[in-house]
Each structure stands twice: as C-alpha cells, then as structure tokens.
PDB file of N, CA and C in Angstrom:
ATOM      1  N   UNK A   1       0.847  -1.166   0.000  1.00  0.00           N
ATOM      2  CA  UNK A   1       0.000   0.000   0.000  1.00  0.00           C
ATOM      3  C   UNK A   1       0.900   1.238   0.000  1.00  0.00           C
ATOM      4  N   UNK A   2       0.337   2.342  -0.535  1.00  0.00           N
ATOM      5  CA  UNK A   2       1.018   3.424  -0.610  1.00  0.00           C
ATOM      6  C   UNK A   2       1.065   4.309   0.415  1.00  0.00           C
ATOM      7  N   UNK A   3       1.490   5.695   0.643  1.00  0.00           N
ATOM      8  CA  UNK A   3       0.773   6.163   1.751  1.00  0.00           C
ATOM      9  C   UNK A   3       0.072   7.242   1.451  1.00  0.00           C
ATOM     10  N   UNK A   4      -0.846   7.409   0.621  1.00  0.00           N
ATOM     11  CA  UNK A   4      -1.777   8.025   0.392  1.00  0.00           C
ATOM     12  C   UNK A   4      -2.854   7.077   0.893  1.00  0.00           C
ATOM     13  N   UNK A   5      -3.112   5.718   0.688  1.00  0.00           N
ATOM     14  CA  UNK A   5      -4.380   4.675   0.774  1.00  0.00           C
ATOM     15  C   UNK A   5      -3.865   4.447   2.547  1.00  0.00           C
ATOM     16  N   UNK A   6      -2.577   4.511   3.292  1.00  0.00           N
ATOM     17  CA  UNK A   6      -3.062   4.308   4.287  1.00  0.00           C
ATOM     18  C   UNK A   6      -3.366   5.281   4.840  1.00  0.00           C
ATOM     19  N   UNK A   7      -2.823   6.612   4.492  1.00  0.00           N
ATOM     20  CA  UNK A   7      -3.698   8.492   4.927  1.00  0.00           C
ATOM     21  C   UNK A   7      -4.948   7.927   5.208  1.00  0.00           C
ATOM     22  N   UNK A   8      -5.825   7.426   3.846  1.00  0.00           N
ATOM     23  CA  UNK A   8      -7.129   7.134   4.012  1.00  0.00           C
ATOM     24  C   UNK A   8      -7.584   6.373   5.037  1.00  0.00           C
ATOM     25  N   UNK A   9      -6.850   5.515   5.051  1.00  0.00           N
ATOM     26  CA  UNK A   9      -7.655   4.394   6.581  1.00  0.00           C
ATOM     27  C   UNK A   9      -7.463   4.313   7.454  1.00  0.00           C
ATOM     28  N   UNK A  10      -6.398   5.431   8.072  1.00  0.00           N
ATOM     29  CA  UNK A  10      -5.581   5.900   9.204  1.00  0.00           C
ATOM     30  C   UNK A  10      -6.664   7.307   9.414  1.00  0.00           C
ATOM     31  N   UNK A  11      -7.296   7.965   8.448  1.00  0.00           N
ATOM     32  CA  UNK A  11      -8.008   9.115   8.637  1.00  0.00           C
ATOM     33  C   UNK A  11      -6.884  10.350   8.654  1.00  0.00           C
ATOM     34  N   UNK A  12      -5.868  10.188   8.606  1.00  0.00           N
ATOM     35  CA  UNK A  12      -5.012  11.736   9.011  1.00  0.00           C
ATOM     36  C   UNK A  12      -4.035  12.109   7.369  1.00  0.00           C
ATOM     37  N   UNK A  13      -3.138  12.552   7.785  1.00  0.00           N
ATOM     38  CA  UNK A  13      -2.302  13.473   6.414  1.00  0.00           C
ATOM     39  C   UNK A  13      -1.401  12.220   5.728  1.00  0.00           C
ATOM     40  N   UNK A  14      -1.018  12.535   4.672  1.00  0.00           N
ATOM     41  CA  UNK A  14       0.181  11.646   4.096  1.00  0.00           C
ATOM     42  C   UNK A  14       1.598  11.929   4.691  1.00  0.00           C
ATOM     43  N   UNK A  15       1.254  13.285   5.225  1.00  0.00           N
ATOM     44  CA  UNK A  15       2.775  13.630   6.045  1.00  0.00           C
ATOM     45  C   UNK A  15       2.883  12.945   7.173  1.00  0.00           C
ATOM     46  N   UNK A  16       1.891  12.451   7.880  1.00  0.00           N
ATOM     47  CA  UNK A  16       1.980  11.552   9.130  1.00  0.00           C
ATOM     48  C   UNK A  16       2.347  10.664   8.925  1.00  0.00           C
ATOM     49  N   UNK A  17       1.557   9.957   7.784  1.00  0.00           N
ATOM     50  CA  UNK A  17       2.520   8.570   7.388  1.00  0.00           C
ATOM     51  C   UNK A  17       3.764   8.815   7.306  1.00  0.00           C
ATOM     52  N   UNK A  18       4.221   9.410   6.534  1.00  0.00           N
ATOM     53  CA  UNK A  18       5.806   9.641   6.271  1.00  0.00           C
ATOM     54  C   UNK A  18       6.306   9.281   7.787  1.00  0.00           C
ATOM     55  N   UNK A  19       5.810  10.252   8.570  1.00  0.00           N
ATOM     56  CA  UNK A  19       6.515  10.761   9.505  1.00  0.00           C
ATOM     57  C   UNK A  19       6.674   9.031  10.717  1.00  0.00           C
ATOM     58  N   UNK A  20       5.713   8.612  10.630  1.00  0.00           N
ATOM     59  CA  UNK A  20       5.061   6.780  10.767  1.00  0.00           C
ATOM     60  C   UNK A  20       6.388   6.033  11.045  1.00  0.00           C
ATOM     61  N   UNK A  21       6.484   6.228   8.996  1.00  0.00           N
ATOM     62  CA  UNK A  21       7.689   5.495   8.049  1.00  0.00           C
ATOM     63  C   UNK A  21       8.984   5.960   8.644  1.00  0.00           C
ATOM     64  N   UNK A  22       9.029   7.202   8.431  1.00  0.00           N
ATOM     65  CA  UNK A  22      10.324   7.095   8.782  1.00  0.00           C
ATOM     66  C   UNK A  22      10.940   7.042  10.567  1.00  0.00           C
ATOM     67  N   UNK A  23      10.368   7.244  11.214  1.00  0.00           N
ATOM     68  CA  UNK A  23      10.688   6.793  12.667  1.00  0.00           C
ATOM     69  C   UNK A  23      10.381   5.452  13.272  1.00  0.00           C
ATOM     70  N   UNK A  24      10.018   5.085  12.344  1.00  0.00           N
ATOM     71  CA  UNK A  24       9.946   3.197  12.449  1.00  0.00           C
ATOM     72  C   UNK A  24       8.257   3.013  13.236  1.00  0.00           C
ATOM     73  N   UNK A  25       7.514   3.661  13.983  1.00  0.00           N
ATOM     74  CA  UNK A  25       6.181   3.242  14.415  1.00  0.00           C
ATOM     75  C   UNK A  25       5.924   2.505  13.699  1.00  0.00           C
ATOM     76  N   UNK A  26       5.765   2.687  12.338  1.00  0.00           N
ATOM     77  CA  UNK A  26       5.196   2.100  11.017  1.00  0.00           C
ATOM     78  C   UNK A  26       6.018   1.268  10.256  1.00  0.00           C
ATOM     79  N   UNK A  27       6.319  -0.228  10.313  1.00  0.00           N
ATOM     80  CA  UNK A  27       7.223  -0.700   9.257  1.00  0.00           C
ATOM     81  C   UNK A  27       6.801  -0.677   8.203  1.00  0.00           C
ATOM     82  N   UNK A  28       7.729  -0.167   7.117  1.00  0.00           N
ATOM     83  CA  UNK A  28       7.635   0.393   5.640  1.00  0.00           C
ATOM     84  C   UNK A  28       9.170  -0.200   5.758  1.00  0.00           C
ATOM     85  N   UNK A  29       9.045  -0.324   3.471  1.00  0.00           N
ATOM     86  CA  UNK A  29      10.082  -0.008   2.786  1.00  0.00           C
ATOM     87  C   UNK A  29      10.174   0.904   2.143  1.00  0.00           C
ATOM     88  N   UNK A  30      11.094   1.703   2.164  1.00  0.00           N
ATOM     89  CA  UNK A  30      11.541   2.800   0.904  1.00  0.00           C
ATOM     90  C   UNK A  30      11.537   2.656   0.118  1.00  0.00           C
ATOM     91  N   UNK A  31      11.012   2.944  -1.541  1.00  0.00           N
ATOM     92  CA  UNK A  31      10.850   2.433  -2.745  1.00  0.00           C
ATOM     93  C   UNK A  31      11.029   3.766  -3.379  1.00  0.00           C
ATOM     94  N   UNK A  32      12.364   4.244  -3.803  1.00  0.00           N
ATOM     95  CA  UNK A  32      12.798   5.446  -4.397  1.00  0.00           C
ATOM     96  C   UNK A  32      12.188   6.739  -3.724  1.00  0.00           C
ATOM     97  N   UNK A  33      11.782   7.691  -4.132  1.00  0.00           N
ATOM     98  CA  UNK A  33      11.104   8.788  -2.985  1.00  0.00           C
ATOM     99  C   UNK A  33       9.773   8.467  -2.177  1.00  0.00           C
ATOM    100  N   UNK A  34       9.317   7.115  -2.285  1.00  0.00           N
ATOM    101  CA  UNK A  34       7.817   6.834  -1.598  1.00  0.00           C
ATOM    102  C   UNK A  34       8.512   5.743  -0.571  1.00  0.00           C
ATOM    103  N   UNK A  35       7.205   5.882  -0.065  1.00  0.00           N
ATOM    104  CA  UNK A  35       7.187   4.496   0.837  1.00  0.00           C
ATOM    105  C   UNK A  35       6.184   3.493   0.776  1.00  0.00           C
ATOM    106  N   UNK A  36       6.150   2.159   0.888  1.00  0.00           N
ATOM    107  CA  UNK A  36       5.481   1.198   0.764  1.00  0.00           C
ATOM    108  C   UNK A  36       5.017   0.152   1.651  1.00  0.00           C
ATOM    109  N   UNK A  37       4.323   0.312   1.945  1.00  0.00           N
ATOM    110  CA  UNK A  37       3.426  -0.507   3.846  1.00  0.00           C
ATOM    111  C   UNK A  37       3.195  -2.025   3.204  1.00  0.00           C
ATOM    112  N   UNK A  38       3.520  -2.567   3.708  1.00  0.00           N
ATOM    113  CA  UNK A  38       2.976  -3.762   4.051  1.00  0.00           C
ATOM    114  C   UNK A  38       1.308  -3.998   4.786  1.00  0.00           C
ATOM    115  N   UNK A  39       0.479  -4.829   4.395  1.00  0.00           N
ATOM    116  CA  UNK A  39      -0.948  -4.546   5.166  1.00  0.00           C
ATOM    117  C   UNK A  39      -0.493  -5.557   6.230  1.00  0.00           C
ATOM    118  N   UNK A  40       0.007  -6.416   6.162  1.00  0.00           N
ATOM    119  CA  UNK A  40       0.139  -6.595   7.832  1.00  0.00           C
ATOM    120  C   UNK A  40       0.754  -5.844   8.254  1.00  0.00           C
ATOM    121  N   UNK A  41       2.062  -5.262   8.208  1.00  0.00           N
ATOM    122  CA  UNK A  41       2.544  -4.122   9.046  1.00  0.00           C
ATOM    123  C   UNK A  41       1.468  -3.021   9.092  1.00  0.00           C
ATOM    124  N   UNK A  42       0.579  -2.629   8.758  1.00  0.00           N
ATOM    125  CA  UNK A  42      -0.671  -2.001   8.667  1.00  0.00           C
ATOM    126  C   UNK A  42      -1.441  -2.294   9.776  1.00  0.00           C
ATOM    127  N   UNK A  43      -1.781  -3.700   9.888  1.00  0.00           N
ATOM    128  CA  UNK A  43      -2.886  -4.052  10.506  1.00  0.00           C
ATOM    129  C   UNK A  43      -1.975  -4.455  11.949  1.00  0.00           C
ATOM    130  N   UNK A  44      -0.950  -4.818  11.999  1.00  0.00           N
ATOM    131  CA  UNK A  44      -0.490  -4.788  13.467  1.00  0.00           C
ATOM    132  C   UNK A  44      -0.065  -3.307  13.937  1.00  0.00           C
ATOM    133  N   UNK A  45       0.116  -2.261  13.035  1.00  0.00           N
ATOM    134  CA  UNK A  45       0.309  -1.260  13.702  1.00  0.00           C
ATOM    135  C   UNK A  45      -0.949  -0.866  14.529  1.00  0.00           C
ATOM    136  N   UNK A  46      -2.405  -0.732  13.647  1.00  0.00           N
ATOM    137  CA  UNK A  46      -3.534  -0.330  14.157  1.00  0.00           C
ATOM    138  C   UNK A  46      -3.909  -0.999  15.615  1.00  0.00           C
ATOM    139  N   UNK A  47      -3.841  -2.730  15.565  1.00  0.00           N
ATOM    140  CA  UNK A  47      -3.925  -3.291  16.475  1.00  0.00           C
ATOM    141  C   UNK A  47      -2.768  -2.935  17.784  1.00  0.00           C
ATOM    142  N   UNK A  48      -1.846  -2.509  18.047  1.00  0.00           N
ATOM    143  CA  UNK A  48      -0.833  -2.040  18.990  1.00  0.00           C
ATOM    144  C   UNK A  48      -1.408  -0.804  19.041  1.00  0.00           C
ATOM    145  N   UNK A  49      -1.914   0.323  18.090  1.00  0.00           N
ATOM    146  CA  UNK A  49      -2.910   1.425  19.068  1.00  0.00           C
ATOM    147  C   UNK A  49      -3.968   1.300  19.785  1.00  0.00           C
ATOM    148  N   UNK A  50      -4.466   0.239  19.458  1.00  0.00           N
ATOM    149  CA  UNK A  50      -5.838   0.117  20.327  1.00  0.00           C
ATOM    150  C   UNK A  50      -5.887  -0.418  21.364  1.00  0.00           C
ATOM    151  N   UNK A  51      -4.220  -1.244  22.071  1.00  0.00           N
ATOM    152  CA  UNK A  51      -4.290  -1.296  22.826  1.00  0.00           C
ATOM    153  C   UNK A  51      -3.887  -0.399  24.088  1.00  0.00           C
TER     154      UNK A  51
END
C-alpha cells in the first residue's frame, strides 16, 4: 500500500505517514522517494494502538 491509501484508513495526512515510516512506528520499505506498507505491518500497527 502506498501512503496516500493508508492516509485514508488511518483518517489523518500523508505527512503523518511519512513521519510513521520514517521513525519506524510504522514498518515500511523505501521504494525510491515513496514508501510502501505492508498490510500486515498495517494491521499490526492499528492493532498495537488500540491497545
């Protein structure tokens, strides 16, 4: 997933994602100037906020 589609299902900015990505909260790979989520790294991030 990109991080525009997880902006969307996260509800907040694409700069948050970034910001996610690059401080590690969020495991991503770097894929030239973007970043690229994994949906399980997605779905265990969401699940570790809710708790």
């Amino acid at each position: 997933m990109n991080v525009n589609e997880v902006a969307a299902i996260l509800n907040c900015k694409a700069s948050t994602v970034c910001r996610l990505c690059r401080t590690g909260e969020l495991v991503a790979m770097k894929i030239g100037k973007g970043w690229s989520i994994p949906q399980s790294c997605l779905r265990d991030f969401i699940l570790k906020k809710m708790v």
